[in-house]
C-alpha atoms as a PDB file:
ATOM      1  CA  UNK A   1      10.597  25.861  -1.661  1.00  0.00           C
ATOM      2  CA  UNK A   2       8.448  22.347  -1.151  1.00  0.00           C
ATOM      3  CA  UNK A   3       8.510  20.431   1.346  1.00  0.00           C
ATOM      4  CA  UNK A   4       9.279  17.359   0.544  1.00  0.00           C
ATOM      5  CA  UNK A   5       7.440  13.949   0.143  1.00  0.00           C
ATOM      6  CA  UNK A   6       6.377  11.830   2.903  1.00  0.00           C
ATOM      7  CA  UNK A   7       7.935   8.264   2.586  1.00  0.00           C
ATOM      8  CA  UNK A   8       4.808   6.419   1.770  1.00  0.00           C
ATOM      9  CA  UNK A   9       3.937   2.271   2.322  1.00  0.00           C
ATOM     10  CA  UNK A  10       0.568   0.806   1.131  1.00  0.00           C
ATOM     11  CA  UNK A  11      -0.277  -2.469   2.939  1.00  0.00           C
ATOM     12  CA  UNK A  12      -2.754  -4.237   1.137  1.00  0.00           C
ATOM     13  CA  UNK A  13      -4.508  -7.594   2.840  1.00  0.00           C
ATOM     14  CA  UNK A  14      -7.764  -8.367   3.742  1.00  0.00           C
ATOM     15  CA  UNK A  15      -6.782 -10.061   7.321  1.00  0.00           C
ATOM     16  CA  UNK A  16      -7.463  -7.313   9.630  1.00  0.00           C
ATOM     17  CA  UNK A  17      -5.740  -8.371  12.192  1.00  0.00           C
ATOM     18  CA  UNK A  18      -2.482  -8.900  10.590  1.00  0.00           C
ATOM     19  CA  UNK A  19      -2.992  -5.285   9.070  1.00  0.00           C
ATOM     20  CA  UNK A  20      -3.130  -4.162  12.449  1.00  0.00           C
ATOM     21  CA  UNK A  21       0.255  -5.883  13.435  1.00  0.00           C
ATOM     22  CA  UNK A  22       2.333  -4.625  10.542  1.00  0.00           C
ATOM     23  CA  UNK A  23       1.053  -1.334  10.439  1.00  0.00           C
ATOM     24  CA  UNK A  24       1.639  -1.011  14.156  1.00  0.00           C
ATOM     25  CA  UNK A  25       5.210  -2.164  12.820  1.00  0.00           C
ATOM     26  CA  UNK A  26       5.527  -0.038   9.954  1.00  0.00           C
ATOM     27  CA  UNK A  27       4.376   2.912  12.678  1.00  0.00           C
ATOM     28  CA  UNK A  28       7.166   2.439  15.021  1.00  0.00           C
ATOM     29  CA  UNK A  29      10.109   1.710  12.385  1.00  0.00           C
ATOM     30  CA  UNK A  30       8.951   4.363  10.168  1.00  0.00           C
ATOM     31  CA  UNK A  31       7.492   7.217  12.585  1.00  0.00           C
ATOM     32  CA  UNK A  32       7.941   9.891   9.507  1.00  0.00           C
ATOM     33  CA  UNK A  33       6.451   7.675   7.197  1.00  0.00           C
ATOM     34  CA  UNK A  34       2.642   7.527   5.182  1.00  0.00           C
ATOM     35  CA  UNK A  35       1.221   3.851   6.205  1.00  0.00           C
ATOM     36  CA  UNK A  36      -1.921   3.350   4.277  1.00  0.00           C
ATOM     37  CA  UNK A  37      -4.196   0.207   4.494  1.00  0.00           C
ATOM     38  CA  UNK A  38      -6.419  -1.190   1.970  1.00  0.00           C
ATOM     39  CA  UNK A  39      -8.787  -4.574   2.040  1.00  0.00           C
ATOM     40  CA  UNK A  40      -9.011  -5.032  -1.765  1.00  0.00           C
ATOM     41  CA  UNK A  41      -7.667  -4.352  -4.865  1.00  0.00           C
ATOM     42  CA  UNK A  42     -10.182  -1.858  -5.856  1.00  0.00           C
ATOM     43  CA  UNK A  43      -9.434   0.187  -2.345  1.00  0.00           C
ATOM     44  CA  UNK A  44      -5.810  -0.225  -3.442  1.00  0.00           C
ATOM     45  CA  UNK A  45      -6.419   1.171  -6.535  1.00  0.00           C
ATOM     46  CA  UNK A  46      -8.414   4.192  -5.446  1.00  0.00           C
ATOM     47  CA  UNK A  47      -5.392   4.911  -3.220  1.00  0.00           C
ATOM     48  CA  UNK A  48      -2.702   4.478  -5.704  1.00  0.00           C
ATOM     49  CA  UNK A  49      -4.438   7.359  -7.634  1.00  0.00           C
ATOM     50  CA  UNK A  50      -4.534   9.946  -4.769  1.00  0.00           C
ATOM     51  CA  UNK A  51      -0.892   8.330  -3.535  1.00  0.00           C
ATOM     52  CA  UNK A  52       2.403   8.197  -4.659  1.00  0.00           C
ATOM     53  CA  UNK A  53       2.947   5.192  -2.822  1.00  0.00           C
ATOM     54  CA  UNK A  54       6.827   4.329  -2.705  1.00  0.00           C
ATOM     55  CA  UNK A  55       6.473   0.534  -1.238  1.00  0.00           C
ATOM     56  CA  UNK A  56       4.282  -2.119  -0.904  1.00  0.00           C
ATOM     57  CA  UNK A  57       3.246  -5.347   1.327  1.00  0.00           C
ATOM     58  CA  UNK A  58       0.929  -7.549  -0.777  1.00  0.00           C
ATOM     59  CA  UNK A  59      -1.288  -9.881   0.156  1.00  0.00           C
ATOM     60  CA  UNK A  60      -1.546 -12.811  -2.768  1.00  0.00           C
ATOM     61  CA  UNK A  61      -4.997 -14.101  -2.613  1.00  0.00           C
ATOM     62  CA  UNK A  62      -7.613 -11.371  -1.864  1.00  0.00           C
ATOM     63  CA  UNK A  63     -11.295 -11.393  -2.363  1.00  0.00           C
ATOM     64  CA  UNK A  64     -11.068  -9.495  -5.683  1.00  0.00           C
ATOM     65  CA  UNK A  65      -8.011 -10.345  -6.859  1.00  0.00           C
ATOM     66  CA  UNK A  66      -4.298 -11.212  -6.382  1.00  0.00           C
ATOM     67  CA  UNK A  67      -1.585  -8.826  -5.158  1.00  0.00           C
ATOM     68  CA  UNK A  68       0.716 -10.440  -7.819  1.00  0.00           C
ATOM     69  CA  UNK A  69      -1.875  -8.950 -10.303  1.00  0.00           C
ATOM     70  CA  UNK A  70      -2.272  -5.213  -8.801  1.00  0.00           C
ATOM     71  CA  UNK A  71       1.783  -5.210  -8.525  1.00  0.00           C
ATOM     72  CA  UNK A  72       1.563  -5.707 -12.180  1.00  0.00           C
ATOM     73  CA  UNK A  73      -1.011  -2.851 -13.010  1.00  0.00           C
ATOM     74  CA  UNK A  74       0.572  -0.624 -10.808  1.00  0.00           C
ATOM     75  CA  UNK A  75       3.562  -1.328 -12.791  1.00  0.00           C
ATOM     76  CA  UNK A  76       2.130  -0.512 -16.051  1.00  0.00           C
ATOM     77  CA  UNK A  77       0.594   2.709 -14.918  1.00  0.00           C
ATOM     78  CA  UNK A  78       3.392   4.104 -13.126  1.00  0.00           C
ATOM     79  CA  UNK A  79       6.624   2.856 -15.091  1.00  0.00           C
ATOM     80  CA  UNK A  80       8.662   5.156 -13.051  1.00  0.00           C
END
């Protein structure tokens, strides 16, 4: 029998600081979940193919792109 999957959260934002805060949150609400932190899109991106990641904070305006925009691939690639 599996064990079964880890409630994952990606947080995805460039502000370090405020990463630090909600992921300290996310920590402490969620001690059994998978918090994972990205900078950019393209770090989000790597981690969304190694991940199933089952929610998301989103930045809007990062330095590579918008979270608006990633929400959307990640959308497309995983329907489901």
């Amino acid at each position: 029998m599996s064990k079964p999957e880890k409630f994952c959260v990606l947080v995805l934002d460039d502000d370090i600081c405020l990463t630090t805060i909600v992921t300290k949150a996310l920590r402490t609400g969620l001690p059994s979940a998978e918090v994972l932190t990205a900078r950019s899109v393209a770090e989000a991106q790597l981690l969304i193919s190694e991940y199933k990641i089952h929610f998301f904070i989103l930045d809007v305006n990062l330095p590579d792109g918008t979270g608006i925009d990633f929400l959307c691939d990640v959308r497309t690639l995983y329907p489901d």
